[in-house]
Protein backbone atom coordinates (compact mmCIF):
# COMPACT_ATOMS: atom_id res chain seq x y z
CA UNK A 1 69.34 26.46 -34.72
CA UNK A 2 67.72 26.15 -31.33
CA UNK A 3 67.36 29.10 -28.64
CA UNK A 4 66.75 29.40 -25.16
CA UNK A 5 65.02 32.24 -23.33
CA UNK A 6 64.17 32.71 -19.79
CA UNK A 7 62.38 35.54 -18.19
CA UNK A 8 60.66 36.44 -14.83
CA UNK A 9 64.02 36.90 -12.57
CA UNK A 10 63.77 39.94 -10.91
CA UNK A 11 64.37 41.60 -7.54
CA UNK A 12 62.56 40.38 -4.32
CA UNK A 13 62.56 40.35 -0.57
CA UNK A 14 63.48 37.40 1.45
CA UNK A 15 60.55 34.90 2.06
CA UNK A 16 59.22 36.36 -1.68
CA UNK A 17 58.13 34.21 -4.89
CA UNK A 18 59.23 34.47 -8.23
CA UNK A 19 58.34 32.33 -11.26
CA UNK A 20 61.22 31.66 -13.78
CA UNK A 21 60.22 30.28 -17.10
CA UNK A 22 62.25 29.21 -20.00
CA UNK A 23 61.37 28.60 -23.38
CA UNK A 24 63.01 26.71 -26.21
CA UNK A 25 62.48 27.18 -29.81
CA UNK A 26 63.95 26.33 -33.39
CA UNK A 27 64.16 23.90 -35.18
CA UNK A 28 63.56 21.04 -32.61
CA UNK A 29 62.84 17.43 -33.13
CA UNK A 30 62.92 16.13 -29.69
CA UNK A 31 63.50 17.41 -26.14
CA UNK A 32 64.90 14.99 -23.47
CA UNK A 33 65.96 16.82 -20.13
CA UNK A 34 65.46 20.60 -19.38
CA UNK A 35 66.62 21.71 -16.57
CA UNK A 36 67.81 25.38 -14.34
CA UNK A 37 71.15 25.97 -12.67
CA UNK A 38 72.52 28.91 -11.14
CA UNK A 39 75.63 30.61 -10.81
CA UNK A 40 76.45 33.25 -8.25
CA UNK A 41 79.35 35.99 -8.42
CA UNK A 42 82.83 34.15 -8.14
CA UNK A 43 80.93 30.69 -7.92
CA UNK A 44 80.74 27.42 -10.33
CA UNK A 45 77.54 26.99 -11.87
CA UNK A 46 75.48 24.28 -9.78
CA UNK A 47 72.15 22.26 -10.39
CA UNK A 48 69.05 23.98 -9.34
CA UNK A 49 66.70 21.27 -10.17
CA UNK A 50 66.01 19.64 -13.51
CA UNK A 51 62.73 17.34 -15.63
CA UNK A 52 63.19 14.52 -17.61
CA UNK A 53 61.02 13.76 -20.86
CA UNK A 54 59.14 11.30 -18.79
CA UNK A 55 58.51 14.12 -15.87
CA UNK A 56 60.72 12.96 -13.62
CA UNK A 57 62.28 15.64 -11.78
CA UNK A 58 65.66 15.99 -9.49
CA UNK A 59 66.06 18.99 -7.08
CA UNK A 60 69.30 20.27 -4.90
CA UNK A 61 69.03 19.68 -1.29
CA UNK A 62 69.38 23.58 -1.09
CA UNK A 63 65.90 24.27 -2.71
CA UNK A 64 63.67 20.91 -1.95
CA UNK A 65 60.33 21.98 -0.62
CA UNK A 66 60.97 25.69 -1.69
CA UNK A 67 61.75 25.23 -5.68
CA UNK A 68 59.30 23.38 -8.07
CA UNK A 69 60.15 22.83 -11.29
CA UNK A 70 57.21 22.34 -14.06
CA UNK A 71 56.94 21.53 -18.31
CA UNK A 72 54.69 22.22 -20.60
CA UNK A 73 55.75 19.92 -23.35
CA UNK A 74 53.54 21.32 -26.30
CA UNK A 75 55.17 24.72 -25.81
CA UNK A 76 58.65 23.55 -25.10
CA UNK A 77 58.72 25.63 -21.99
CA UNK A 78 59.87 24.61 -18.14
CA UNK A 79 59.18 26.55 -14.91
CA UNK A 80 60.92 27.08 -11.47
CA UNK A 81 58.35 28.30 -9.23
CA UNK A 82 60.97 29.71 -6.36
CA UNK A 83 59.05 30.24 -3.00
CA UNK A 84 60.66 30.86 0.41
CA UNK A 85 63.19 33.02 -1.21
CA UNK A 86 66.39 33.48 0.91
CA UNK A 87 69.72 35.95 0.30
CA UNK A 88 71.58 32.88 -0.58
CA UNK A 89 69.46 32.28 -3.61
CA UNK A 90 70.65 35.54 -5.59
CA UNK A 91 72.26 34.36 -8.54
CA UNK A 92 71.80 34.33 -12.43
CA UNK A 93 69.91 31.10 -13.51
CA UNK A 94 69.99 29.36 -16.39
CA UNK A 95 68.04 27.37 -18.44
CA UNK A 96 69.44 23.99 -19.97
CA UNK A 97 67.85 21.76 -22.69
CA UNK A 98 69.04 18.52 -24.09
CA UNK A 99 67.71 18.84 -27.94
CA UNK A 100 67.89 17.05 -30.58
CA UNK A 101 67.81 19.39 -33.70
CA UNK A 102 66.54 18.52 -36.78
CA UNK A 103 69.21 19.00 -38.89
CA UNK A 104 71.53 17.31 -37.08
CA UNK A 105 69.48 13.90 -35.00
CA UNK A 106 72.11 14.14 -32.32
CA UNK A 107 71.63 15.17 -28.53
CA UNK A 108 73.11 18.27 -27.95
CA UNK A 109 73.08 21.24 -24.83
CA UNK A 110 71.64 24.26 -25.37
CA UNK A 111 72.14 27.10 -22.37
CA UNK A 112 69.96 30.37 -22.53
CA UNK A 113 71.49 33.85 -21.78
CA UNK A 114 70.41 33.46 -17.86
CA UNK A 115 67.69 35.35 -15.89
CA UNK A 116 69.17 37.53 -12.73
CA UNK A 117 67.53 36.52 -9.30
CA UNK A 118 67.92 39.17 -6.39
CA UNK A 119 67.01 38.52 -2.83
CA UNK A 120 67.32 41.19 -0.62
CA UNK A 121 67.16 40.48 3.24
């Protein structure tokens, strides 16, 4: 079984920083993308930005130069530093990992239980 859980959402003014971070945990034999995504009230759930295995890393044009995402690969962990925080940011963001368990050797999705994000103008 693998698990996902983010913390550090929280409320915040506009032009405020917040530091999301996500950790994965189980049984785990490899970890190929991780990645954050957001969903606000009556809205799909969209790509915030995402890290490959090899640290490559893919952003939305909504959050480039705001939004970096990090990894710390010997604690299974990502981070979204959010900076520049505007209204149109508040959503609840999720983590994703691609995992391969170790019962199983196959390349799955795992989605934590999301992190609320509230920017007040």
């Amino acid at each position: 079984q693998v698990q996902l859980v983010e913390s550090g959402g929280g409320l915040v003014q506009a032009g405020g920083s917040l530091r999301l971070s996500c950790a994965a945990s189980g049984s785990i034999f490899s970890i190929n993308t991780m990645g954050w995504y957001l969903q606000a009230p009556g809205k799909q759930r969209e790509l915030v930005a995402t890290i490959t295995s090899g640290g490559s890393t893919n952003y939305a044009d909504s959050v480039k130069g705001r939004f970096t995402i990090s990894r710390d690969y010997a604690k299974n962990t990502i981070h979204l530093q959010m900076n520049s925080l505007k209204p149109e940011d508040t959503a609840v963001y999720y983590c994703k990992a691609n995992v391969v368990a170790r019962a199983t050797f196959v390349f799955k999705d795992y989605w934590g239980q999301g992190t609320q994000v509230t920017v007040s103008s």
